[in-house]
C-alpha atoms as a PDB file:
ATOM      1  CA  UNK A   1      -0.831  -4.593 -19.887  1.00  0.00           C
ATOM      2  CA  UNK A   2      -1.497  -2.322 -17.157  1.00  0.00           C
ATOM      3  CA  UNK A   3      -3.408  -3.306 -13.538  1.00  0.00           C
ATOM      4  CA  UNK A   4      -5.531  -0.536 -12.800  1.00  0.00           C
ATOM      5  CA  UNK A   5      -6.376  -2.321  -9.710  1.00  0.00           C
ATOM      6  CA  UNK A   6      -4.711  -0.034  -6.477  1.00  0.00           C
ATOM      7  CA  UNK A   7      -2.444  -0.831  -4.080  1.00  0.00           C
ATOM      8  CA  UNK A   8      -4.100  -2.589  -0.600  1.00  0.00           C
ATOM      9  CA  UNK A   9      -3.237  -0.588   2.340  1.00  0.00           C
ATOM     10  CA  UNK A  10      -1.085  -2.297   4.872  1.00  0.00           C
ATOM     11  CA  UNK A  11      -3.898  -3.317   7.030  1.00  0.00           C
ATOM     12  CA  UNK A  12      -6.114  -4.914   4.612  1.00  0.00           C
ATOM     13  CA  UNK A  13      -5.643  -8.432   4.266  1.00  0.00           C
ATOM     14  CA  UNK A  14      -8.985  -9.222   2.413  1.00  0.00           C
ATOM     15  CA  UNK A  15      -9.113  -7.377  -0.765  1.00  0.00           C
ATOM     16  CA  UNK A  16     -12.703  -8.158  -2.314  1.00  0.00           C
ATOM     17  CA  UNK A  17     -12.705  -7.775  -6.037  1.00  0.00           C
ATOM     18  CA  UNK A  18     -16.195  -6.786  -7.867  1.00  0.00           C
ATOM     19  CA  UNK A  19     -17.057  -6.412 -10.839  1.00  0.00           C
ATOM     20  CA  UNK A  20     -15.114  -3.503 -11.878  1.00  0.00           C
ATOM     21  CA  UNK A  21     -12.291  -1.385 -10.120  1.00  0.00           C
ATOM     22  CA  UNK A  22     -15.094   0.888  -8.225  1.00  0.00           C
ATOM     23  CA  UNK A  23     -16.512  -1.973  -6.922  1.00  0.00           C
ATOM     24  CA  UNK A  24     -13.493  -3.746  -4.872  1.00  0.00           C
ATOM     25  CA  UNK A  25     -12.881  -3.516  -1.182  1.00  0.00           C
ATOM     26  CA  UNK A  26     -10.387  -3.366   1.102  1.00  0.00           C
ATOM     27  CA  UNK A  27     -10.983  -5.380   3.855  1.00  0.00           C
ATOM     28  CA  UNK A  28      -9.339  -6.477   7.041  1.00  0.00           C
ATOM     29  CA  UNK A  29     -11.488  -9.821   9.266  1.00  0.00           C
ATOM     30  CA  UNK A  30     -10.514 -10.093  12.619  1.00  0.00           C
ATOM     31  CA  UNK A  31     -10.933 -13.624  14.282  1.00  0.00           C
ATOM     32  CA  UNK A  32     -14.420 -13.313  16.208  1.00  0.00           C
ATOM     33  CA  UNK A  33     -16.253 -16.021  17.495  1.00  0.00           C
ATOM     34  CA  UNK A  34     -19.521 -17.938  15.492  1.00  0.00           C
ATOM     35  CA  UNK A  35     -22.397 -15.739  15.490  1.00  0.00           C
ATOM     36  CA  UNK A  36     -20.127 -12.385  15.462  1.00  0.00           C
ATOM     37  CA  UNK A  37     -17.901 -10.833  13.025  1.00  0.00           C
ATOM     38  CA  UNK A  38     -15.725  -7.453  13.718  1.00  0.00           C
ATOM     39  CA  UNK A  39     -14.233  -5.657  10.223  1.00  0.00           C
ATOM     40  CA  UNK A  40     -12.894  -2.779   8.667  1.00  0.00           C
ATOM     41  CA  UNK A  41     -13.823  -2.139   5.314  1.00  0.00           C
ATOM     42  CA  UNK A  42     -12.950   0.791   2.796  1.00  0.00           C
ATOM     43  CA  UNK A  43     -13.707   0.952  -1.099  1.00  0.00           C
ATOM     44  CA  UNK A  44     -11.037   1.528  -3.338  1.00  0.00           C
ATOM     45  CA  UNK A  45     -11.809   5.123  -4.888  1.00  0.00           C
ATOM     46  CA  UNK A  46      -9.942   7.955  -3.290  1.00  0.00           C
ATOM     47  CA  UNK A  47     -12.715   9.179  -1.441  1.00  0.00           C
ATOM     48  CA  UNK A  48     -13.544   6.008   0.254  1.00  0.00           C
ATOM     49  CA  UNK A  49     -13.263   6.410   4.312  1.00  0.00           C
ATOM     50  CA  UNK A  50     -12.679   3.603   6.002  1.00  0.00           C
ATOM     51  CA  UNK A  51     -15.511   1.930   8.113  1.00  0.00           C
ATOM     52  CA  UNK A  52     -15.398  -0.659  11.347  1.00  0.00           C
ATOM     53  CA  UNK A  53     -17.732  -2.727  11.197  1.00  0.00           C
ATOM     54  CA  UNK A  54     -19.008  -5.406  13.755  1.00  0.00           C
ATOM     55  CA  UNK A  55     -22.214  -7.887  14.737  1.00  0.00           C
ATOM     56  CA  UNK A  56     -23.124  -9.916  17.190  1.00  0.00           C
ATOM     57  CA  UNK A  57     -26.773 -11.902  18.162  1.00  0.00           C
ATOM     58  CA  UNK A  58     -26.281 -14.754  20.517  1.00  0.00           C
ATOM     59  CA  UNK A  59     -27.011 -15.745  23.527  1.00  0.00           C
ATOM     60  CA  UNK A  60     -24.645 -18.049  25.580  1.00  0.00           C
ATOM     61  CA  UNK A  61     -23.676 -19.268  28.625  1.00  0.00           C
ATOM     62  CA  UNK A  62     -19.919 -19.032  28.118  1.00  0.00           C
ATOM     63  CA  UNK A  63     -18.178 -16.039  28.853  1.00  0.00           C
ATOM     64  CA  UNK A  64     -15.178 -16.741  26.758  1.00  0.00           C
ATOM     65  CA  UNK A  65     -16.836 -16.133  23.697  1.00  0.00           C
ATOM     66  CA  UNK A  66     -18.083 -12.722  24.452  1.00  0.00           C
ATOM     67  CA  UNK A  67     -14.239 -12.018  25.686  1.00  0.00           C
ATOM     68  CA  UNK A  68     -13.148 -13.271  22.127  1.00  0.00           C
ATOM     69  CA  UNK A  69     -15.535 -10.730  20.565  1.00  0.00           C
ATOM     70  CA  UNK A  70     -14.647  -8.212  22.712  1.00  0.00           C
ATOM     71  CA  UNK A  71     -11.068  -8.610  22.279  1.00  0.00           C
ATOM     72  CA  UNK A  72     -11.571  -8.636  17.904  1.00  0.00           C
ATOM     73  CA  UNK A  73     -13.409  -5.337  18.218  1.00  0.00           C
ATOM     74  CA  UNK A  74     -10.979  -3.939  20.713  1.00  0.00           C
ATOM     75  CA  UNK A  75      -8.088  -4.750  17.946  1.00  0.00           C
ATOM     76  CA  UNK A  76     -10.156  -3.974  15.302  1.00  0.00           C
ATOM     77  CA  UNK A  77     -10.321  -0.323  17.045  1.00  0.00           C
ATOM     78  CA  UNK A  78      -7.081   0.080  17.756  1.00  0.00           C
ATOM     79  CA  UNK A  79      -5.804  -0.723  13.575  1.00  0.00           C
ATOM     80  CA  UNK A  80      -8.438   1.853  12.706  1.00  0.00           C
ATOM     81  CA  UNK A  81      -7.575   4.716  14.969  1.00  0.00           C
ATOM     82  CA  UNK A  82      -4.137   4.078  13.341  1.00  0.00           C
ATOM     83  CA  UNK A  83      -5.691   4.172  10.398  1.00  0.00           C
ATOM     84  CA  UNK A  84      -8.494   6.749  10.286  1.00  0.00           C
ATOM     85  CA  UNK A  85      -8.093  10.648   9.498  1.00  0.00           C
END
């Protein structure tokens, strides 16, 4: 039997699988505080650029938390200049 599913990249750590092979998803989660998320996501077909992706809607009184978001999305930038064309 044959897996027709392709090798992750060395920066994905998150491989979603859909339904079929065009569907799954490299992805790579950085560590961002609740309420936030920072990503890079890419598709598995050989056309698929790779994306960063990030969020954040809070309000708060403790600056830590926006330094923890700032720091994901600072590494999360750094893996995908490495990593984009």
């Amino acid at each position: 039997m044959t897996d027709t599913a392709p090798a992750c990249p060395w920066w994905c750590t998150d491989h979603r699988s859909g339904a079929t092979v065009d569907d799954d998803q490299h992805a790579r989660l950085l560590a961002a505080p609740a309420g936030s998320w920072v990503a890079i996501l890419a598709g598995t077909g050989p056309r698929d650029r790779a994306e960063l992706g990030y969020a954040i809607e809070g309000y708060d009184a403790d600056p830590g938390r926006a330094r923890a978001f700032a720091r994901a999305l600072l590494a999360a930038a750094e893996i995908f200049d490495r990593i984009a064309p």
